[in-house]
N, C-alpha and C. Protein backbone atom coordinates (compact mmCIF):
# COMPACT_ATOMS: atom_id res chain seq x y z
N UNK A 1 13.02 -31.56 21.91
CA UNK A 1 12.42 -30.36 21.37
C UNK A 1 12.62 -29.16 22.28
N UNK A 2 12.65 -29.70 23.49
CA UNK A 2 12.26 -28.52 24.52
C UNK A 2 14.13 -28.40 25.41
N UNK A 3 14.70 -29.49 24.87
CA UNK A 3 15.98 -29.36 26.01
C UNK A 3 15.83 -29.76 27.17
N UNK A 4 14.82 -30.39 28.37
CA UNK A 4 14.43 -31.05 29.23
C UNK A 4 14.83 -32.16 29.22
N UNK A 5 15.40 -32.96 30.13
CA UNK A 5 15.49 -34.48 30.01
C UNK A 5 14.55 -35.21 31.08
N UNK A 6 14.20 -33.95 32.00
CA UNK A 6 13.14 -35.16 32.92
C UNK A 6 11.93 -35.79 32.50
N UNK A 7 11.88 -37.40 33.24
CA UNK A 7 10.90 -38.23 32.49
C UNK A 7 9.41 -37.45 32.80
N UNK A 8 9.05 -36.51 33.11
CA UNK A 8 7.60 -35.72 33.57
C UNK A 8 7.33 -34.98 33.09
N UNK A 9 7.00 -34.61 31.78
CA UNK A 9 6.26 -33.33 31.10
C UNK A 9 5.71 -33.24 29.60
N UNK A 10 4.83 -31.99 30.04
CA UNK A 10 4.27 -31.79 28.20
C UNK A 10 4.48 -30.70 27.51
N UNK A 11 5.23 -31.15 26.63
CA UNK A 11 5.59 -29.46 25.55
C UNK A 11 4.68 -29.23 24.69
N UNK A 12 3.93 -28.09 24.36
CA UNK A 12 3.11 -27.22 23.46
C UNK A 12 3.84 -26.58 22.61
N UNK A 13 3.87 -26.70 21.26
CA UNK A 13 5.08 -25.64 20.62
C UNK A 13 3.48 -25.34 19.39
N UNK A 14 3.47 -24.10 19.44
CA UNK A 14 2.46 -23.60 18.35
C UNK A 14 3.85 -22.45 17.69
N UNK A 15 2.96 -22.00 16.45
CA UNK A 15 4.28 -21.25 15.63
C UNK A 15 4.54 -20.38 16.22
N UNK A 16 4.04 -19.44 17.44
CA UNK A 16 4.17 -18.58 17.66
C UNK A 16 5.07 -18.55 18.87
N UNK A 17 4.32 -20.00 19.99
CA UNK A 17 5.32 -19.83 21.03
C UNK A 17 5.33 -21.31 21.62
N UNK A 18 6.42 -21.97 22.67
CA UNK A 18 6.53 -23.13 23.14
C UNK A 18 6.44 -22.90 24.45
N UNK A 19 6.01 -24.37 25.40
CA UNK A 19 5.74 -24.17 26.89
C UNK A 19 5.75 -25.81 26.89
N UNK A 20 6.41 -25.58 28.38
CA UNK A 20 6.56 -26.75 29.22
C UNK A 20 5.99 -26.94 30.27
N UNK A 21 4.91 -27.87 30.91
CA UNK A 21 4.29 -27.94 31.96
C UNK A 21 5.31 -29.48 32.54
N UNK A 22 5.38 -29.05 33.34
CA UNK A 22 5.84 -30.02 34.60
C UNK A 22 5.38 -29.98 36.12
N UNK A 23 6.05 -31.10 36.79
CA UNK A 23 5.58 -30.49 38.37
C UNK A 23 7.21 -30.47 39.13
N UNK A 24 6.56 -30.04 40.60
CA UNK A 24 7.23 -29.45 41.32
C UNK A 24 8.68 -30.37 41.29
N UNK A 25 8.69 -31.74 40.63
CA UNK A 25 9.65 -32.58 41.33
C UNK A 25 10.81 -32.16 40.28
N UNK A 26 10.49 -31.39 39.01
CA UNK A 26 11.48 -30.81 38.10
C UNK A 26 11.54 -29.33 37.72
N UNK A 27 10.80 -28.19 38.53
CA UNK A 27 11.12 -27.02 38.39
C UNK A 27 12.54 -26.76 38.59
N UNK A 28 13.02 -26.65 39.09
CA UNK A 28 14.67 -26.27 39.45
C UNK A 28 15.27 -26.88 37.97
N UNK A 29 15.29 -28.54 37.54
CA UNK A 29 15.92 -28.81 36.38
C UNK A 29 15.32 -27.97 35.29
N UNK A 30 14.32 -28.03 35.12
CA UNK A 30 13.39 -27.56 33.58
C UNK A 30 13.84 -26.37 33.61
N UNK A 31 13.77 -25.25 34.88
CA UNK A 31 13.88 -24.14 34.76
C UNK A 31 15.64 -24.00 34.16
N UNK A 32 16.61 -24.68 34.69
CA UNK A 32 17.92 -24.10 34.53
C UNK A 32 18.31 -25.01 32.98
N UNK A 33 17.13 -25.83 32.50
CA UNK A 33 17.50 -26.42 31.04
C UNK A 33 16.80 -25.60 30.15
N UNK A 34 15.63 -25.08 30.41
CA UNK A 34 14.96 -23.96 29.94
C UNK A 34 15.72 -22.91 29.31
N UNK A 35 16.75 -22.37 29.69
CA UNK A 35 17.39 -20.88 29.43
C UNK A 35 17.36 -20.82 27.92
N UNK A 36 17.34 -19.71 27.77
CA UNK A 36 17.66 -18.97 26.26
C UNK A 36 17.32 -19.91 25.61
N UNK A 37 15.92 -20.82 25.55
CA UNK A 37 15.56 -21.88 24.43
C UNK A 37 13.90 -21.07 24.08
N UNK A 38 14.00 -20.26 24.64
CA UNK A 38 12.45 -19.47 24.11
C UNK A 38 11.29 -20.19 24.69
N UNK A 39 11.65 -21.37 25.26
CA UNK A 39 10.35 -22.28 25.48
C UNK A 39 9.95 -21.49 27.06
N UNK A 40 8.40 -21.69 27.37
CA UNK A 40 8.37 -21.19 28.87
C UNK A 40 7.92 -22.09 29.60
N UNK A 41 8.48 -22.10 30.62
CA UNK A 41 8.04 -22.85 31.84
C UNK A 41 6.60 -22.87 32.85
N UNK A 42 5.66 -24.03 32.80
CA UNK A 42 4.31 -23.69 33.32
C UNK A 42 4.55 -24.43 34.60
N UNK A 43 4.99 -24.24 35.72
CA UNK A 43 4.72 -24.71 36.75
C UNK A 43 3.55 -25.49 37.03
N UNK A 44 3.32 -26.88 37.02
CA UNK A 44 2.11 -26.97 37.33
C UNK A 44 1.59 -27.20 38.75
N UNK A 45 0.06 -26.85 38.61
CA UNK A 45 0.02 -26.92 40.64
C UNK A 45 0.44 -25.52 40.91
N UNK A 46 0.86 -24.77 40.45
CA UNK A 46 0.94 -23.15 41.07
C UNK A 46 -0.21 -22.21 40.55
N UNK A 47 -0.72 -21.37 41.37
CA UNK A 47 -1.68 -20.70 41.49
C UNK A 47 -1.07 -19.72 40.00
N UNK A 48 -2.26 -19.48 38.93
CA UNK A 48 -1.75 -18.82 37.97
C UNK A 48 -1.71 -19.46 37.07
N UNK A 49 -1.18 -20.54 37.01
CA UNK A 49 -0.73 -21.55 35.76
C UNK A 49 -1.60 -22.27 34.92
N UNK A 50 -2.25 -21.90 33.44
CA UNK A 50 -2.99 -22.38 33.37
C UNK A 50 -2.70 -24.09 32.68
N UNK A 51 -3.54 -24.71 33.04
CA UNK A 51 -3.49 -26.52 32.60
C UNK A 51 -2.72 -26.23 31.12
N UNK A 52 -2.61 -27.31 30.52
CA UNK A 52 -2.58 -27.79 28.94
C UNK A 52 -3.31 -27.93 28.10
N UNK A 53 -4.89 -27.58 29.01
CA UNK A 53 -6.09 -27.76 28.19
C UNK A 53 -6.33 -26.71 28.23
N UNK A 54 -6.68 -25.82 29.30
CA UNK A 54 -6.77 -24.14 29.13
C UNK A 54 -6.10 -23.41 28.83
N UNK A 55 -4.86 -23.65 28.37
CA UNK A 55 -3.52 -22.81 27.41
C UNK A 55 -3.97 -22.73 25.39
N UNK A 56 -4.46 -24.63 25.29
CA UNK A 56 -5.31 -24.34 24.19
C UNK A 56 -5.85 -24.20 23.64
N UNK A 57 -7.22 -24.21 24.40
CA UNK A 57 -8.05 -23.30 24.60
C UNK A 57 -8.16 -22.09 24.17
N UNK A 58 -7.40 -21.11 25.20
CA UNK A 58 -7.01 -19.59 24.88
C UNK A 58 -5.54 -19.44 23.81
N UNK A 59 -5.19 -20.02 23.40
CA UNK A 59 -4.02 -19.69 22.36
C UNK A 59 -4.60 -20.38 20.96
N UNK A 60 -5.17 -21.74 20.77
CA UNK A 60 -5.13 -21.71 19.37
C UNK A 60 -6.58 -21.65 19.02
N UNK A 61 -6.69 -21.14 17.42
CA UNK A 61 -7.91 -20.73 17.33
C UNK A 61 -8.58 -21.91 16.85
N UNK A 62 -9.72 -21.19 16.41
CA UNK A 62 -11.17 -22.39 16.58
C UNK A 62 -10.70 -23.44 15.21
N UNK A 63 -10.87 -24.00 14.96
CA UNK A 63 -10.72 -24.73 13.54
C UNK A 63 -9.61 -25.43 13.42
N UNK A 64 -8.46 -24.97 13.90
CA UNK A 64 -7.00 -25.13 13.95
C UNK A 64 -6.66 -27.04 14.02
N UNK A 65 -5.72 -27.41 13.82
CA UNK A 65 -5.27 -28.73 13.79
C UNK A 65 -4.42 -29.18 15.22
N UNK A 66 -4.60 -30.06 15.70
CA UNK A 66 -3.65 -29.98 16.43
C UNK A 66 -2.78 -31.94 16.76
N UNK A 67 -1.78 -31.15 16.15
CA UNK A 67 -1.26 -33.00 16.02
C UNK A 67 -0.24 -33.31 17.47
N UNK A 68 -0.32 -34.55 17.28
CA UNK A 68 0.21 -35.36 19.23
C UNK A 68 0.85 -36.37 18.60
N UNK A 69 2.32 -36.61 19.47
CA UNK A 69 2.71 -37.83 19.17
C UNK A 69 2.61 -38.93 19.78
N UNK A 70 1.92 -39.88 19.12
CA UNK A 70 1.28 -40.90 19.63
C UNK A 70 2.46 -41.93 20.28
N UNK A 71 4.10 -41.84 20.26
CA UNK A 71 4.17 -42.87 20.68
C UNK A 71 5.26 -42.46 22.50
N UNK A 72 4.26 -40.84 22.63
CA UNK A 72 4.67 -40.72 24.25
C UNK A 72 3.71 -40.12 25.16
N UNK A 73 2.22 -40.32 24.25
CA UNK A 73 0.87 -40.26 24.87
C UNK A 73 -0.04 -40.91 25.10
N UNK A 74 -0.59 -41.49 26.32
CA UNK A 74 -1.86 -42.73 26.70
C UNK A 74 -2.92 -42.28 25.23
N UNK A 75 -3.21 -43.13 25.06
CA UNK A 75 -4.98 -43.60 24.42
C UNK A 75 -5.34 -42.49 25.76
N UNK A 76 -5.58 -42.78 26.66
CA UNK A 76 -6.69 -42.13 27.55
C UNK A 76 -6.63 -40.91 27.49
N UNK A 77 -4.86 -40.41 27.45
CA UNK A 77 -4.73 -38.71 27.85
C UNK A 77 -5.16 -38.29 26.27
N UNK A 78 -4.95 -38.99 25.49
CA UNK A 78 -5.84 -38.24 23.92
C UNK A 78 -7.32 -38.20 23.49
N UNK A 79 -8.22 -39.30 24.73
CA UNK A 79 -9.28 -38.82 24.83
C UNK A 79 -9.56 -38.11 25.47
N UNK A 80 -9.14 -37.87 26.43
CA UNK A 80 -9.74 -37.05 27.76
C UNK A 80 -9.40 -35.27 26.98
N UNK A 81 -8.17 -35.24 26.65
CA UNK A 81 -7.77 -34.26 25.92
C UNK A 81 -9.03 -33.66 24.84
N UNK A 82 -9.36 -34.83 23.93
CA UNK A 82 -9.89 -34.73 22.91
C UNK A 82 -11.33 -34.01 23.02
N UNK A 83 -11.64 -35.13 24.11
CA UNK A 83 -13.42 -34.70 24.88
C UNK A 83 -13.24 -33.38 25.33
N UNK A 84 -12.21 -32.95 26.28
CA UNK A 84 -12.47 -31.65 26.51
C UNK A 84 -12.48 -30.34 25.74
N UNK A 85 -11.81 -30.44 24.34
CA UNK A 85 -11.71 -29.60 23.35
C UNK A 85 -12.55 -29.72 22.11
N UNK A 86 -13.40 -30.51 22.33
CA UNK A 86 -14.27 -31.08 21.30
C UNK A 86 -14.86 -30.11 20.57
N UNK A 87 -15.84 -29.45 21.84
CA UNK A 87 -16.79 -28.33 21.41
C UNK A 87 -16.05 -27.24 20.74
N UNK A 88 -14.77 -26.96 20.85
CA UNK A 88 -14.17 -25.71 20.06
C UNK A 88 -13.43 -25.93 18.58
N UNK A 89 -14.02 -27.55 17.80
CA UNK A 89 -14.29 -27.46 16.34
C UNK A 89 -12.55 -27.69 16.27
N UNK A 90 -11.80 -27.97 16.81
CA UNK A 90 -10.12 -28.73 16.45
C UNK A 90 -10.25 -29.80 15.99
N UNK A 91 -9.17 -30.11 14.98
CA UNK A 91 -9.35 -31.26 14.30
C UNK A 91 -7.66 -31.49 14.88
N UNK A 92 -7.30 -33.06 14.74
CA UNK A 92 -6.54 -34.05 15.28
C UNK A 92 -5.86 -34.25 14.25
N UNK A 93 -4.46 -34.62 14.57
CA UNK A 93 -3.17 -35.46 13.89
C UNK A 93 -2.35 -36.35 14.63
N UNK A 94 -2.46 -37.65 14.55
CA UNK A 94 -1.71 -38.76 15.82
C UNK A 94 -1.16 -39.55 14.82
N UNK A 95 -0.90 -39.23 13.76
CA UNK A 95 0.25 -40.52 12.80
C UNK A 95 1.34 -39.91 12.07
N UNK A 96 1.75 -39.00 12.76
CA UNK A 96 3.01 -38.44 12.50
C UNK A 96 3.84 -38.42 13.07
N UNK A 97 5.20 -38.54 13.33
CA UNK A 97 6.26 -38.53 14.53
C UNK A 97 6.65 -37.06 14.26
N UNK A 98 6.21 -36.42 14.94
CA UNK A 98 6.75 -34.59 14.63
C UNK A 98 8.04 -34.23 15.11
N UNK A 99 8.58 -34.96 16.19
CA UNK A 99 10.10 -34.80 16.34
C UNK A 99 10.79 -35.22 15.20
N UNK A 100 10.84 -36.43 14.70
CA UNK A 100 11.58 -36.37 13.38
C UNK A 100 10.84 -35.13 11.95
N UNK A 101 9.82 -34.95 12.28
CA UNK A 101 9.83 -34.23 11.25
C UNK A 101 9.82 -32.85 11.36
N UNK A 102 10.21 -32.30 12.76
CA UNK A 102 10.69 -30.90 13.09
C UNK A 102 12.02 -31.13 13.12
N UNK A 103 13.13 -32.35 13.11
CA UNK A 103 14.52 -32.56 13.01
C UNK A 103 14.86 -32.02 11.66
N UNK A 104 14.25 -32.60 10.36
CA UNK A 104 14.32 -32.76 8.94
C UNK A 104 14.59 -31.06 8.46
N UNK A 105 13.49 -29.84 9.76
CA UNK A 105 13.17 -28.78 8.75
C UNK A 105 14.26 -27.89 9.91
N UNK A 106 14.70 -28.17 10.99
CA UNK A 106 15.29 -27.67 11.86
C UNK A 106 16.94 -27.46 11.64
């Protein structure tokens, strides 16, 4: 989705915009696979950068859906995820494979 091949990261793609959080051991790759793909690069661990939870947080709104593909995310990181966004009224999608079905419309 994102053009990245390192095994370490999480892409956010909302309609408006995409982001890649990684750490330090693939800035240099992400950044030079990154180019002209619109997606942005979140350094993680750098002063500034906000998490994956405080990006959606402040970008998607209250009510909004937000679907995960379940077969390159822990059970744990979709609760922990889940618990922390609870209170801001998002509702969940985990039985969809969205790479094939962003391939289909792409």
């Amino acid at each position: 989705m994102t053009g990245f091949t390192g095994s370490a990261g999480t892409a956010i793609v909302t309609l408006t915009e995409a982001g890649l959080w990684t750490d330090g051991r693939y800035f240099i790759q992400s950044e030079n696979q990154l180019i002209n793909t619109g997606v942005t690069l979140f350094r993680m661990g750098n002063d500034g950068v906000p998490t994956v939870e405080a990006f959606l947080k402040e970008t998607i709104k209250k009510g909004a859906k937000i679907a995960f593909d379940c077969k390159v995310i822990s059970i744990e990181y979709f609760r922990g995820l889940k618990s922390t966004l609870e209170s801001s009224g998002f509702s969940y999608e985990i039985n969809e494979d969205l790479v094939d079905m962003m391939k289909k419309f792409g």
